[in-house]
Every structure is written in structure tokens, then in C-alpha cells.
Protein backbone atom coordinates (compact mmCIF):
# COMPACT_ATOMS: atom_id res chain seq x y z
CA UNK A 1 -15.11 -6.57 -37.42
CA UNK A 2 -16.96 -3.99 -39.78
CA UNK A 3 -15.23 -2.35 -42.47
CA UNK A 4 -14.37 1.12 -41.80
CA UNK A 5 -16.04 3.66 -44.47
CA UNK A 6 -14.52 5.94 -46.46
CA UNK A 7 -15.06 8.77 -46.95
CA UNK A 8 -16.89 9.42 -50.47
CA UNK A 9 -16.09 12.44 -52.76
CA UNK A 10 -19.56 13.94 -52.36
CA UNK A 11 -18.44 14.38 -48.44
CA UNK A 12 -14.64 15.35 -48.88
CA UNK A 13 -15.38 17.16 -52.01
CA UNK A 14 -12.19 19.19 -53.30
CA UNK A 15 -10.13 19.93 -50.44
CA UNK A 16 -6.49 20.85 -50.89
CA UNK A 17 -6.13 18.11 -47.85
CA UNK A 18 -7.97 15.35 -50.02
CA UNK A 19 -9.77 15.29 -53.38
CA UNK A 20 -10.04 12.03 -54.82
CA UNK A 21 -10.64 13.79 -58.51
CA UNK A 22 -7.37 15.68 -58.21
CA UNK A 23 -5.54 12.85 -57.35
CA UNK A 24 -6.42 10.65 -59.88
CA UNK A 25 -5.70 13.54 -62.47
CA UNK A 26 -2.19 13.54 -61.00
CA UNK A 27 -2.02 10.36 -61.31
CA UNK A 28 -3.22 9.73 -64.46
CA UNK A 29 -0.19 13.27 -65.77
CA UNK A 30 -3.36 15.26 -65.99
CA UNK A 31 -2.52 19.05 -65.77
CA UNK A 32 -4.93 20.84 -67.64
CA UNK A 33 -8.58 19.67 -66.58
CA UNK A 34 -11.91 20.73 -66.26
CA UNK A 35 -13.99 21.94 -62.86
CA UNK A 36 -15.92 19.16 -61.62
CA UNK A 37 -18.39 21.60 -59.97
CA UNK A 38 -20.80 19.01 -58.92
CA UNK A 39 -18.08 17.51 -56.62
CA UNK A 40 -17.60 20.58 -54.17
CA UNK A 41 -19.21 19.60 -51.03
CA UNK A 42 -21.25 22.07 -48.23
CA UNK A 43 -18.21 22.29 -46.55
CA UNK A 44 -16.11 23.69 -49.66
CA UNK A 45 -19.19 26.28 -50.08
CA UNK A 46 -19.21 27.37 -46.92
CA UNK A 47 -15.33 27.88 -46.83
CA UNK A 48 -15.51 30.04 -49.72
CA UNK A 49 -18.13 31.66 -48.05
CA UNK A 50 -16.29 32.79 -44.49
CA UNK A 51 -13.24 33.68 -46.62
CA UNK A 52 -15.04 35.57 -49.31
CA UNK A 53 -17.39 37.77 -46.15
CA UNK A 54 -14.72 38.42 -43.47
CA UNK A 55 -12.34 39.83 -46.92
CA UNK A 56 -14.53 42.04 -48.49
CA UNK A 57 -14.17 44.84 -45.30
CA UNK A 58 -10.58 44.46 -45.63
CA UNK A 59 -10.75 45.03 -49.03
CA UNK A 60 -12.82 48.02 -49.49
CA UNK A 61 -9.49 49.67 -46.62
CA UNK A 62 -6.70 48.20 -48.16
CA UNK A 63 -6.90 46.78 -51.87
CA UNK A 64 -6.15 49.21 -54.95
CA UNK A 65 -9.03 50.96 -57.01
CA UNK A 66 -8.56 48.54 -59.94
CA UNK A 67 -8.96 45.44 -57.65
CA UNK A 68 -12.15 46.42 -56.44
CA UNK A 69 -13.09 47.75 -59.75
CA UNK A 70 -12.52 44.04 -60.52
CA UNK A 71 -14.33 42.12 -57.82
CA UNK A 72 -17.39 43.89 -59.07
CA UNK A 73 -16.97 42.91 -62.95
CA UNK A 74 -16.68 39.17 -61.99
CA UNK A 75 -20.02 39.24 -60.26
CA UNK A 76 -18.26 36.93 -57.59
CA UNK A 77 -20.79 35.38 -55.22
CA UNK A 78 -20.10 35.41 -51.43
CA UNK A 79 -22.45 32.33 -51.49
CA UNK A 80 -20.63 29.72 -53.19
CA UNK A 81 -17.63 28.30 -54.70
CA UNK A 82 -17.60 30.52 -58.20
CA UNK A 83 -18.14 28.44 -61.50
CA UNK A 84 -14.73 28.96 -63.48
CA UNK A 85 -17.14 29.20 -67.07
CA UNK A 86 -18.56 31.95 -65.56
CA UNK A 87 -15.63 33.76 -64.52
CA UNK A 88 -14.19 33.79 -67.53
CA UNK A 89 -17.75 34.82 -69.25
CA UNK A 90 -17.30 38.12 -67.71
CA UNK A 91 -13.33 38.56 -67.58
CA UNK A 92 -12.29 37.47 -71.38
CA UNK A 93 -14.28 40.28 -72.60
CA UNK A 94 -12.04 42.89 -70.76
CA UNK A 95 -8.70 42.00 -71.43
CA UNK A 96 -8.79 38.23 -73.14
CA UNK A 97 -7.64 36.47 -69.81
CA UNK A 98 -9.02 33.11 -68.54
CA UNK A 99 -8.46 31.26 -65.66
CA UNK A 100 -7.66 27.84 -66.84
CA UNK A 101 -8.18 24.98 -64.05
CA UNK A 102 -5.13 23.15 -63.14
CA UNK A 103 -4.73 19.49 -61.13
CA UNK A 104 -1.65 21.02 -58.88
CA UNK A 105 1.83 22.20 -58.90
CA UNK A 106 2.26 24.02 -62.83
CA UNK A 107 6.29 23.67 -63.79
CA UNK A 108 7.69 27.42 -63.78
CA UNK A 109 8.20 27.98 -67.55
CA UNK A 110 4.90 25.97 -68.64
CA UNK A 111 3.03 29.02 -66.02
CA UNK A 112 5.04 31.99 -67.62
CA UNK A 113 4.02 30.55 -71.31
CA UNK A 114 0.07 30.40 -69.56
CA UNK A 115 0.61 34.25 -69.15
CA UNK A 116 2.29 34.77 -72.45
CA UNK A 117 -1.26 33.12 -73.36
CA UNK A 118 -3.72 34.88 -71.48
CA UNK A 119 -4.62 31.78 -69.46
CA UNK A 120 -3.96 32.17 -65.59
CA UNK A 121 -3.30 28.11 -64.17
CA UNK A 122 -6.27 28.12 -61.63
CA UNK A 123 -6.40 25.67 -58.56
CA UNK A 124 -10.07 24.56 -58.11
CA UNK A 125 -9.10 23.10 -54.78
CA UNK A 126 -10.61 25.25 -51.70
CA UNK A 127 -8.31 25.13 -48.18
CA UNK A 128 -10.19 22.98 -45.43
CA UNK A 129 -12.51 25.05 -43.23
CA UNK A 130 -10.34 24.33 -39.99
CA UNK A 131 -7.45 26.02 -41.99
CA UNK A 132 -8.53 29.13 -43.23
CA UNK A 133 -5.61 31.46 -42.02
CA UNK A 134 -2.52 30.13 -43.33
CA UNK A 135 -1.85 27.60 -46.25
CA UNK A 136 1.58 27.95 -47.58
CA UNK A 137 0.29 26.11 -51.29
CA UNK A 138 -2.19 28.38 -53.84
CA UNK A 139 -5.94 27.35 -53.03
CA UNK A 140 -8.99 28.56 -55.55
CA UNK A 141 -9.82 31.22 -53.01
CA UNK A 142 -6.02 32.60 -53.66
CA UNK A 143 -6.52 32.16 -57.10
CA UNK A 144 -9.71 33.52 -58.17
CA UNK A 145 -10.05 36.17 -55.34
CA UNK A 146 -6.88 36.95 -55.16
CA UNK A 147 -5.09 37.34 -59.00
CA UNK A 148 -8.12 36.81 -61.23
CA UNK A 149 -9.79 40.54 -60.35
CA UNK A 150 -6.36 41.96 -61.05
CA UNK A 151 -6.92 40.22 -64.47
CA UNK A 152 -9.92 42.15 -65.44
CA UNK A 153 -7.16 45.15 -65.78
CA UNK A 154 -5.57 46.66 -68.81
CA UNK A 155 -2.31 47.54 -67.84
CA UNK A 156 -2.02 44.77 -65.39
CA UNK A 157 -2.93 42.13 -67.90
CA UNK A 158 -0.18 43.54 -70.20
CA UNK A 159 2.37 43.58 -67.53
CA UNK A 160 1.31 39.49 -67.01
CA UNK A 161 1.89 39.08 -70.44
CA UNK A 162 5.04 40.98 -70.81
CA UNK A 163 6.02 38.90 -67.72
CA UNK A 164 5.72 35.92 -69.69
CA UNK A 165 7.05 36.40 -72.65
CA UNK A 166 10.39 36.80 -70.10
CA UNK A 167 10.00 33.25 -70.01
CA UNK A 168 10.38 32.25 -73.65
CA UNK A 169 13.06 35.14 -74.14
CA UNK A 170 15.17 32.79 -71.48
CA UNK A 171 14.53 30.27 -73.48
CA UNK A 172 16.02 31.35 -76.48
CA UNK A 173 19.07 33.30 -75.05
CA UNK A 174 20.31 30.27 -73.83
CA UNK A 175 19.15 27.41 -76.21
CA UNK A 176 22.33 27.63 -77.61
CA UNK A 177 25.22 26.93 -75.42
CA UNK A 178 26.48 24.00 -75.50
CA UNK A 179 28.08 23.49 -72.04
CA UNK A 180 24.81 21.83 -70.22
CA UNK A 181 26.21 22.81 -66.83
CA UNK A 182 26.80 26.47 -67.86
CA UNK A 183 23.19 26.24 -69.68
CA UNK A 184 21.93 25.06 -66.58
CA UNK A 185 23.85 27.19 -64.52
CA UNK A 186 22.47 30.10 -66.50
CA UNK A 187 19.25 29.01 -66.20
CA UNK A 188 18.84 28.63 -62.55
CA UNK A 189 20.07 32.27 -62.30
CA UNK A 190 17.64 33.56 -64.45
CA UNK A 191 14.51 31.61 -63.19
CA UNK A 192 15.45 33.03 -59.73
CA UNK A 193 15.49 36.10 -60.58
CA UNK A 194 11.80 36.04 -62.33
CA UNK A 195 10.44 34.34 -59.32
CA UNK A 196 11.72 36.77 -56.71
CA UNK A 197 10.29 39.60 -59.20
CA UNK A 198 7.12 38.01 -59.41
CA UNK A 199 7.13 37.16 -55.72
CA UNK A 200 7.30 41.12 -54.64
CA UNK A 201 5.31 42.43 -57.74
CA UNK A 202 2.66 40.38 -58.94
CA UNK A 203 2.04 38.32 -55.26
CA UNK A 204 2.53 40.94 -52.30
CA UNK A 205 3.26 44.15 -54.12
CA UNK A 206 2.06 47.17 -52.95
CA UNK A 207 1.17 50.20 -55.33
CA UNK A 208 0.11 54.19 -54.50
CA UNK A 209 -3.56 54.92 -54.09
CA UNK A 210 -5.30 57.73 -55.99
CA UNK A 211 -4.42 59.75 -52.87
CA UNK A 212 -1.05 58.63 -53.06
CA UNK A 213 -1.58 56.49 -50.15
CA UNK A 214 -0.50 52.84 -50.40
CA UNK A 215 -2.81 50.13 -51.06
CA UNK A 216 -2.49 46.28 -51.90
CA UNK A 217 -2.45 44.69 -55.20
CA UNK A 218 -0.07 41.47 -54.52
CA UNK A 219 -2.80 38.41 -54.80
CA UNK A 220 -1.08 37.04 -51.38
CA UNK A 221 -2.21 39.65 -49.93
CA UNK A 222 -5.83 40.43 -51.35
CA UNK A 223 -6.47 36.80 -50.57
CA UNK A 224 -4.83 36.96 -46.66
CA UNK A 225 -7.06 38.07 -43.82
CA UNK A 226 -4.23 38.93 -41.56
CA UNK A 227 -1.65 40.02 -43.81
CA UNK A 228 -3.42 42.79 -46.04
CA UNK A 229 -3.58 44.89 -43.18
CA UNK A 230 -0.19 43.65 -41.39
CA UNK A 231 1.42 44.78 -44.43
CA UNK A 232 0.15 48.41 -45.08
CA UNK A 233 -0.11 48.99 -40.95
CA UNK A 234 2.16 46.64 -38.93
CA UNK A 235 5.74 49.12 -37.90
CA UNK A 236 7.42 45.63 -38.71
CA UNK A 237 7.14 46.45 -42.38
CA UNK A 238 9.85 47.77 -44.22
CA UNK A 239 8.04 49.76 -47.11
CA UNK A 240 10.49 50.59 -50.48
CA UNK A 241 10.01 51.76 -53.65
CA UNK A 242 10.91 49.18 -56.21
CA UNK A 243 14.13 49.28 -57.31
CA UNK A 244 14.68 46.46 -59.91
CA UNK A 245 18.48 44.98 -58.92
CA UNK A 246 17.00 44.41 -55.77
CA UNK A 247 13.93 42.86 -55.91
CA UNK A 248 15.46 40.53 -58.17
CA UNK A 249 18.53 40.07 -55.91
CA UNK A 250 16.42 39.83 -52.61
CA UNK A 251 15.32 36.32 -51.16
CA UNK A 252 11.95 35.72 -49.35
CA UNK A 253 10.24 33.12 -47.70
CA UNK A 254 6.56 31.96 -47.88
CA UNK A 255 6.32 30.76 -44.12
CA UNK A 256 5.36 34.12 -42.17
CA UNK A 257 4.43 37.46 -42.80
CA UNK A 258 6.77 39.32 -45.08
CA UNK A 259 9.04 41.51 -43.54
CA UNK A 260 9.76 43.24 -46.90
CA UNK A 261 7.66 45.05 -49.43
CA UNK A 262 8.32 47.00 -52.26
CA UNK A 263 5.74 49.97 -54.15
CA UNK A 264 5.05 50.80 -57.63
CA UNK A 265 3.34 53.83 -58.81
CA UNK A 266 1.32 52.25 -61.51
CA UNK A 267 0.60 49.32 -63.61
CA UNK A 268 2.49 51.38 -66.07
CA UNK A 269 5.04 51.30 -64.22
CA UNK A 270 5.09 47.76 -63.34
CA UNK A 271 4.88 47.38 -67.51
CA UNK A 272 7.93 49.29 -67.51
CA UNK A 273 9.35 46.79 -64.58
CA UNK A 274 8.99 44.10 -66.57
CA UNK A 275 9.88 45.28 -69.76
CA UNK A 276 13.19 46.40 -68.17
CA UNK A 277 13.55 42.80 -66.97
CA UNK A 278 13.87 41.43 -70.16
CA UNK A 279 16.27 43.85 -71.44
CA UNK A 280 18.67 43.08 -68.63
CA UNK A 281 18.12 39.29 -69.41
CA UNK A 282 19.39 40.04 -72.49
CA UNK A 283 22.19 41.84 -71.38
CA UNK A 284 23.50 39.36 -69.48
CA UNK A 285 22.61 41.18 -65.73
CA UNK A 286 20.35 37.53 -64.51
CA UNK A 287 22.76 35.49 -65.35
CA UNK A 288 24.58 35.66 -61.85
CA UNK A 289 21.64 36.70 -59.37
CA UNK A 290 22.56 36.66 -55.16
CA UNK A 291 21.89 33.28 -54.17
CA UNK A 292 19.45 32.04 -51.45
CA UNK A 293 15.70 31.85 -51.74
CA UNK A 294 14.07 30.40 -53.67
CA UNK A 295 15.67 27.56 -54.34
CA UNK A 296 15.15 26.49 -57.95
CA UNK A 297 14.09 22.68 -58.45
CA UNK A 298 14.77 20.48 -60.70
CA UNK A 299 11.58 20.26 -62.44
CA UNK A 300 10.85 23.68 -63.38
CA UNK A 301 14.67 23.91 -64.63
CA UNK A 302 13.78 21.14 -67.07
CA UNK A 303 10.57 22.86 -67.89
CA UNK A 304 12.80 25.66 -69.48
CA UNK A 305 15.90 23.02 -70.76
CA UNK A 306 13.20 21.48 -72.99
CA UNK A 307 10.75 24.24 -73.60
CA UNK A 308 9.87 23.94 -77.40
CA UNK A 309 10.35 27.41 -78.26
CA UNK A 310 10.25 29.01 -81.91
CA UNK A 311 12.11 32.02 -82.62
């Protein structure tokens, strides 16, 4: 009976369904790698390529000025899978962000610390082209079409930052007690509390338009085909402006549309979010958040228990 072949890595090439190369990095504790551009295959280029060309019409309706403003700084190609060294050629200059390639799943405080850094964990994985619609992990098409042209903007990239040095301020607040359920206790509150805030800002926020009508800036959105115009036009929407204790009290869930968004008036204004965040970590208001989703595992809670942070 003849053997059966296998696939090579020149045919699979770096699917988030299989990718030989990002396996073995897992394997082998790798987080932090490099791009292996040689090993994306046709298929990964021409995935890129549908999602990049059926996008850009929704963009030019629905995405915010400074997104746009963005997109056309990176000098992204609709062609093929973008070269992360050239990415960051043309977005450290404007703000002193990178997008640093990643092997998978980044522990919660180790990404916040990234942002404290200016370095934005990128996925060089692409989704499969039989999956293009949905895919509930982040893909490279999420990451650099979605976040990294929000990057190239002032504000925004100071509001990341802000964001997290939240992380490390966490950290320190509750380094000392000595209890390790209370510590932990603490902790999960607090991480919640970030994630949720991230989840309606910095992934499906919404923000007013020059015209002071509402546009996307939330990367899952700018990096959905269906949802960046389900959530400015679907009825099913429910539409807020932010209001702090309750984004950061509110659950979600990452399997369907969201039912909920909130709006910000600026990236000022998100700044100001963000900065308020802290404040009220320090004050004590995260330390007993609503529960529900997301649940908080036990890996990024250790990320934080043993973050080596210096005061």
C-alpha cells in the first residue's frame, strides 16, 4: 500500500488551520519570532487578497478618517500577504509602533507590557480561504488590517500606551498583599475589567465622524466584512455613548455579531478613558467588577502574579 503524502509547508503555507513553522515554535516555547515570508503559499496570497478587495468599499463608508488616513501610510498591497519589515518601515516613523510577529495566543499582561512598548503582538497566520467570514481567533488580516492602521495615529497610539501601562500599574497595586487568594481574587477583577474595556474600545468601538456621524474604529470591525456595516446600520444595534462603569461592568461574547456598542468622540477622549481607568484602579473601583464574560484563565492571571515589575 503507498504511503499517503503529506502535505509540505510550501503547499499548506501559514494557515491558522495548519502551519508546520508555527507549531514547532510552540513547541519549541517560541513566542516572539520572525516572519518566514518565503513560507506563505498562493493560497495565503490570494486570501489576503479577497479580504483586502471586498474591505476596502466598506471601508471608504464606514471606517473613521484616521483609519483610512492610515491604510494609505502603510502602502498595504491588495496583492499579497504584506512583509511585516515593511510595515513597520513606514509606521515607526509616525508614532514609534511596530508590529512584532507572534507564534499564537500572547498571555494578557505580557500583551499590555507590548503596548506599554510600542510593539503590537502580530499573528502572521492568514485564515484558510474556505473561511473567510468568521474566525473567532486573531488572524494577520485582523491584525495588520485591522489595528496596525489605527497605529499610524497620534492620539490613538498614546491611548495604546496609556492602556498598557494599566497593566503594570495592576501589577504593583497588588504585589503586595499577602493573602494569595485575595491577590488573586483582586487580580481576576481587575484583568476583567481591562479586557471588557479593551473589548468595546480598542476592538469594536465606534467613534463620531467629522460630520458627527458614526464611523468604525474597533479593529474587529475594520477587519469584518459583515459586521462593519451590521454595526453602524443593522436596528439590532444598541448604540451608547461610553460611559466607563459600564463598559467595564458589561460582558460580551466573541461568537456573533455584537449586540452592544459604545461611541467616543475622539481619541482624546479615549486618552481620557483610559487614563480614568487607571485612576479608578487605584482607587480601588476594579477590584470587584460584575461577573460573567470573559472568563479570566489561569494563564494570563499568572502572567500578572509573576510579572517582574519595577517601581
Amino acid at each position: 500500500m503507498p504511503e499517503l503524502a503529506v502535505p509540505s509547508e510550501s503547499t499548506t503555507g501559514l494557515t491558522t488551520t495548519r502551519a508546520p513553522f508555527i507549531e514547532d515554535a510552540q513547541r519549541s516555547g517560541k513566542l516572539f519570532i520572525t516572519q518566514p515570508y518565503e513560507l506563505y503559499s498562493e493560497a495565503n496570497h490570494a486570501a489576503w487578497n479577497t479580504l483586502y478587495k471586498r474591505m476596502l468599499p466598506r471601508w471608504k463608508i464606514y471606517a473613521n478618517e484616521h483609519f483610512l488616513e492610515g491604510i494609505s501610510s502603510l502602502c498595504l498591497s491588495p496583492e499579497a500577504v504584506p512583509r511585516l519589515s515593511d510595515v513597520n518601515r513606514f509606521l515607526a516613523p509616525l508614532t514609534g509602533f511596530e508590529a512584532k510577529p507572534v507564534s499564537g495566543y500572547v498571555p494578557a499582561f505580557v500583551f499590555f507590557d507590548c503596548l506599554r512598548a510600542r510593539k503590537f503582538p502580530t499573528t502572521i497566520t492568514i485564515r484558510d480561504g474556505s473561511r473567510l467570514d468568521y474566525l473567532p481567533e486573531p488572524d494577520l488580516f485582523h491584525d495588520v488590517a485591522g489595528h496596525v492602521p489605527m497605529h499610524t495615529d497620534t492620539a490613538f497610539a498614546e491611548a495604546l500606551v496609556k492602556f498598557g501601562e494599566c497593566a503594570r500599574t495592576a501589577v504593583q497595586l497588588t504585589s503586595g498583599i499577602q493573602d494569595e487568594h485575595l491577590r488573586a481574587q483582586r487580580l481576576t477583577s481587575i484583568i476583567k475589567a481591562m479586557a471588557r474595556f479593551f473589548w468595546f474600545t480598542i476592538e469594536f468601538g465606534l467613534m463620531r465622524g467629522r460630520g458627527r456621524d458614526l464611523k468604525v474604529y474597533g479593529s474587529g470591525l475594520l477587519s469584518s466584512f459583515g459586521e462593519i456595516e451590521h454595526a453602524i446600520e443593522s436596528p439590532q444595534v444598541q448604540r451608547f455613548p461610553i460611559q466607563l462603569e459600564w463598559a467595564i461592568n458589561q460582558g460580551f461574547e466573541i461568537h456573533h455579531y455584537q449586540p452592544l456598542l459604545f461611541i467616543v468622540d475622539s481619541f482624546d477622549h479615549l486618552f481620557n478613558l483610559v487614563d480614568r481607568l487607571e485612576r479608578w484602579m487605584r482607587e480601588g473601583k476594579l477590584n470587584n467588577v460584575a461577573p460573567g464574560e470573559p472568563e479570566v484563565n489561569e494563564a494570563d492571571l499568572l502572567s500578572f502574579i509573576h510579572a517582574d515589575v519595577v517601581d
